[in-house]
Protein backbone atom coordinates (compact mmCIF):
# COMPACT_ATOMS: atom_id res chain seq x y z
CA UNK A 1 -2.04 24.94 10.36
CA UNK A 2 1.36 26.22 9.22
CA UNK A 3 2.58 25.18 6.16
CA UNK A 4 5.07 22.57 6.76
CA UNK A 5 6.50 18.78 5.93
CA UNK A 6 7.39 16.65 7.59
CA UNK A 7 9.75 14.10 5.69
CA UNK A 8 11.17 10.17 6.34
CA UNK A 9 13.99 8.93 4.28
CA UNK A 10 14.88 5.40 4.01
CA UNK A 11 18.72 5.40 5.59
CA UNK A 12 19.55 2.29 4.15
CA UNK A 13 22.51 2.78 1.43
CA UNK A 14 22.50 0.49 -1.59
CA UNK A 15 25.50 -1.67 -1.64
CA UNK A 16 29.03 0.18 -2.44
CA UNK A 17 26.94 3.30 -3.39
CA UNK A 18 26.40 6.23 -1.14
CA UNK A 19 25.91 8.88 -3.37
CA UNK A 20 22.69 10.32 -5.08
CA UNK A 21 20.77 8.03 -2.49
CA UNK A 22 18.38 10.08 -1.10
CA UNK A 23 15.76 11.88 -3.67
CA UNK A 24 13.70 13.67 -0.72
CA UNK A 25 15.75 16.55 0.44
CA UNK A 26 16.31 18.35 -3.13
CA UNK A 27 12.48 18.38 -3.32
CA UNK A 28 12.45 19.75 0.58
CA UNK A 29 15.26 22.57 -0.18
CA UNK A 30 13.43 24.03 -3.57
CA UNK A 31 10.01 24.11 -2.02
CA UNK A 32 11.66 25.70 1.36
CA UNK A 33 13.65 28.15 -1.23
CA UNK A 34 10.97 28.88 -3.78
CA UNK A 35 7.49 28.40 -1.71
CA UNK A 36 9.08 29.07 1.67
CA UNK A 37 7.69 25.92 3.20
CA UNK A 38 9.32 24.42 6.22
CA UNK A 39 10.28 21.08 6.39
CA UNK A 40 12.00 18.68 8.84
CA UNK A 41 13.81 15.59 7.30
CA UNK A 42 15.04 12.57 9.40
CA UNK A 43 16.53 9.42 7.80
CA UNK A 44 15.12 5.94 9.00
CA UNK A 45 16.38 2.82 8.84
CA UNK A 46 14.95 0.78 11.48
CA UNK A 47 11.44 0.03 13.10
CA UNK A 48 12.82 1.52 16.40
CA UNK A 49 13.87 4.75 14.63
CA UNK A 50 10.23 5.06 13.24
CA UNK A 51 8.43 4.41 16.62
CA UNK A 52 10.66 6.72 17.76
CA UNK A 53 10.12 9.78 15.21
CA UNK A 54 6.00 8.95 15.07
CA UNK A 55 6.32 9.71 18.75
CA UNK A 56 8.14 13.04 18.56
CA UNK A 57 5.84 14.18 15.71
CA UNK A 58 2.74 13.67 17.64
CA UNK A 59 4.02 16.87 19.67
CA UNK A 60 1.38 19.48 19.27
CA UNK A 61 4.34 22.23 18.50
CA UNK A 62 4.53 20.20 15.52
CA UNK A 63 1.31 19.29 14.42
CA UNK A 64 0.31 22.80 14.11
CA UNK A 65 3.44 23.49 12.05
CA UNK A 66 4.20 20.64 9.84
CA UNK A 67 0.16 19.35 7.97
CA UNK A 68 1.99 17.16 5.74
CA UNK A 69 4.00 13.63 6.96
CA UNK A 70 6.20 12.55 3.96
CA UNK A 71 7.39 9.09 3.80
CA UNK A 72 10.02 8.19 0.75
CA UNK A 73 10.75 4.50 1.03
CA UNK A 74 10.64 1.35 -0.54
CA UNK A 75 7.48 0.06 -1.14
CA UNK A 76 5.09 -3.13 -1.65
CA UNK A 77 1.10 -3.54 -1.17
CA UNK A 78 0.02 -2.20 2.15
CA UNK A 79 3.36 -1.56 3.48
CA UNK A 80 6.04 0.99 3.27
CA UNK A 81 9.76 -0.98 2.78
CA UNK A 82 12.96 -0.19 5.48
CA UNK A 83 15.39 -1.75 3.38
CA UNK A 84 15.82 -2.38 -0.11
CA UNK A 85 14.99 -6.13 -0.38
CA UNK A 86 11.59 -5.59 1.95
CA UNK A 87 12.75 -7.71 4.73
CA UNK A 88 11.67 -5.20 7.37
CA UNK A 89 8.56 -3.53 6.33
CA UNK A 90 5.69 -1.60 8.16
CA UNK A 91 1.99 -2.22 7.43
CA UNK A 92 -0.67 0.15 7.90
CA UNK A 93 -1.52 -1.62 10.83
CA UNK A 94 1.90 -1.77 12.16
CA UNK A 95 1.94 2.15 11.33
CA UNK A 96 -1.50 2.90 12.92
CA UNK A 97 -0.50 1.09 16.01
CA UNK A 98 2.67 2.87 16.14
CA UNK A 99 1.76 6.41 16.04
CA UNK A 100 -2.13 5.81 17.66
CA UNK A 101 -0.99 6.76 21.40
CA UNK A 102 0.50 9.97 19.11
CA UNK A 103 -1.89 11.19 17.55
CA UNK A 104 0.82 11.29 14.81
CA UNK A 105 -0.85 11.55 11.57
CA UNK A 106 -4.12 13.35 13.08
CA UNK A 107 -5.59 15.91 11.00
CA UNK A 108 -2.11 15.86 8.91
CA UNK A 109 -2.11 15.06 5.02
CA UNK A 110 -0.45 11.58 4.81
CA UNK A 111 1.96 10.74 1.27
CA UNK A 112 3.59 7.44 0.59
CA UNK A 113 6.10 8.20 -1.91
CA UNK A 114 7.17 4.68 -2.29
CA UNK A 115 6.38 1.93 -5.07
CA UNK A 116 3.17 0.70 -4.76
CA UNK A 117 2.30 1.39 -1.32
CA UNK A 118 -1.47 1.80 -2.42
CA UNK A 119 -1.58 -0.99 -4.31
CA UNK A 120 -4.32 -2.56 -2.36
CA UNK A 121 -8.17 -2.01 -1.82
CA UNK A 122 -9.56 1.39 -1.16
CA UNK A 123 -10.95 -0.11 1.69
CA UNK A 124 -8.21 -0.51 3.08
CA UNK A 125 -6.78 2.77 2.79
CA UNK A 126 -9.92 4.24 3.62
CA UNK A 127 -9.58 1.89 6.99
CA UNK A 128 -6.38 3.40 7.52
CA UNK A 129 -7.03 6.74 7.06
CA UNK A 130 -9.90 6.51 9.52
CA UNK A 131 -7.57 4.69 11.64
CA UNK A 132 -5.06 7.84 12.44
CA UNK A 133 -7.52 10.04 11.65
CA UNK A 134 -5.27 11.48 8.43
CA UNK A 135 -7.01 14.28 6.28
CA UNK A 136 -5.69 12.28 3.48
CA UNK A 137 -3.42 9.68 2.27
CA UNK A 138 -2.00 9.28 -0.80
CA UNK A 139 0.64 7.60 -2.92
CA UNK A 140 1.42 5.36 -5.56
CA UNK A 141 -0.17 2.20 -6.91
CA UNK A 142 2.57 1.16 -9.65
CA UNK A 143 6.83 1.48 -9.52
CA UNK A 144 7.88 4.99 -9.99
CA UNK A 145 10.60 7.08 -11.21
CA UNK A 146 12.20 9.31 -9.16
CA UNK A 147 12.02 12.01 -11.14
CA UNK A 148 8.29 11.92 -12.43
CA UNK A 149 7.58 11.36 -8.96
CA UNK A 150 9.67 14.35 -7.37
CA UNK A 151 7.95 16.44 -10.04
CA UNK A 152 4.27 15.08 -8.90
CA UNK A 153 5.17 15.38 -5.60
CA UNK A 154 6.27 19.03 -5.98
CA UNK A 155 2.96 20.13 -8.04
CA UNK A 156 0.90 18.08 -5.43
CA UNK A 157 2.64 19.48 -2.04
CA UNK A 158 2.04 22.90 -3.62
CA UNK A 159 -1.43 22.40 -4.14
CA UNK A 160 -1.97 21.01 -0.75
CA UNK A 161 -0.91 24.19 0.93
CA UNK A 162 -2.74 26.66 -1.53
CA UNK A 163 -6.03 25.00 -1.49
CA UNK A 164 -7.89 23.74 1.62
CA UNK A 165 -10.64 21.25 0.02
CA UNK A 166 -9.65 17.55 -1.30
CA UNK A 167 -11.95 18.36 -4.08
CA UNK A 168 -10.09 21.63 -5.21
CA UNK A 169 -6.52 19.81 -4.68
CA UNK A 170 -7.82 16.73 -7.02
CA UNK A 171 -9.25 19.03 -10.05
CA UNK A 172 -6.36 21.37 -9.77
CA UNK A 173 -3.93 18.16 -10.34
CA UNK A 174 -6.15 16.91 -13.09
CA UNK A 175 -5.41 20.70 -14.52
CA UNK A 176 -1.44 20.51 -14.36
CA UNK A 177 -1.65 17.75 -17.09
CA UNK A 178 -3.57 20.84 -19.34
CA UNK A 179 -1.02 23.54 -17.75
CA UNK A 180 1.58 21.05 -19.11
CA UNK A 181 0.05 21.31 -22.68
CA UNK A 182 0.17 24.90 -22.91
CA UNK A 183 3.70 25.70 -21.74
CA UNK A 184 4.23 25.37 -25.38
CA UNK A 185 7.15 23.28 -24.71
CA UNK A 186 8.94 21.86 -27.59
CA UNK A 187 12.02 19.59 -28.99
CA UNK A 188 13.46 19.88 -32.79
């Protein structure tokens, strides 16, 4: 497998605001510029749009190109958010039964970058996982920032495509918080 992403962006704007909206594609452009990884980024905003995309993905051009689907939503327990206030949102069983006549998320790395998407029972994720037959699925259990998550994102992508066991990828992000300690970094 090539190392690719493949990324979906919430395309709702907030109110009045369009700018500074979408926190995915930075992250996309340095890790195409610095690490040379691909990426392909599509904006969502409905249910139809997702179906839609989940279909195209399940393409075996792209599976063998792109190991990693990135979602950056809005997020509550088990589901991944459309819009801002959570009115249309998309369970893992929703998203299973979406991309299952895919294949869309099979053999691929799975990330949830969305407030507490994984916020729920193991079990459940494990059920999930098993479901779409994802390498692995990750995300976050608590509300994040942007920024700590774009930089946890970026350490995490990059040790997805340099290391080929889960077990290596988890102690290698364990190690950044050391690396972190000995960049010697310092404010007066």
């Amino acid at each position: 497998m090539e190392k690719g992403i493949i990324c979906f962006e919430t395309g709702e704007f907030a109110k009045y605001r369009t700018e500074n909206q979408f926190a995915a594609l930075p992250l996309l452009e340095f890790m195409k510029q610095a690490m040379g990884i691909d990426y392909i980024y599509r904006q969502i905003a409905t249910r139809q749009e997702l179906e839609y995309y989940l279909r195209k993905i399940g393409d075996k051009h792209f599976q063998n190109k792109f190991g990693v689907v990135y979602f950056s939503f809005h997020g509550k327990p088990e589901n991944l958010c459309l819009t801002q206030n959570g009115k249309s949102s998309v369970s893992f069983d929703d998203l299973a039964e979406m991309s299952a006549p895919f294949e869309s998320f099979l053999n691929r790395h799975i990330h949830f970058s969305t407030c507490e998407t994984l916020n729920c029972e193991d079990d459940i994720i494990r059920r999930f996982k098993r479901n779409v037959g994802a390498k692995t699925v990750s995300g976050y259990t608590e509300c994040v920032d942007a920024t700590a998550a774009f930089i946890n994102e970026l350490a995490y992508f990059h040790q997805i495509f340099s290391y080929s066991t889960m077990s290596t990828i988890k102690k290698h992000m364990e190690d950044y918080q050391k690396q972190l300690c000995k960049l010697g970094f310092t404010i007066v």
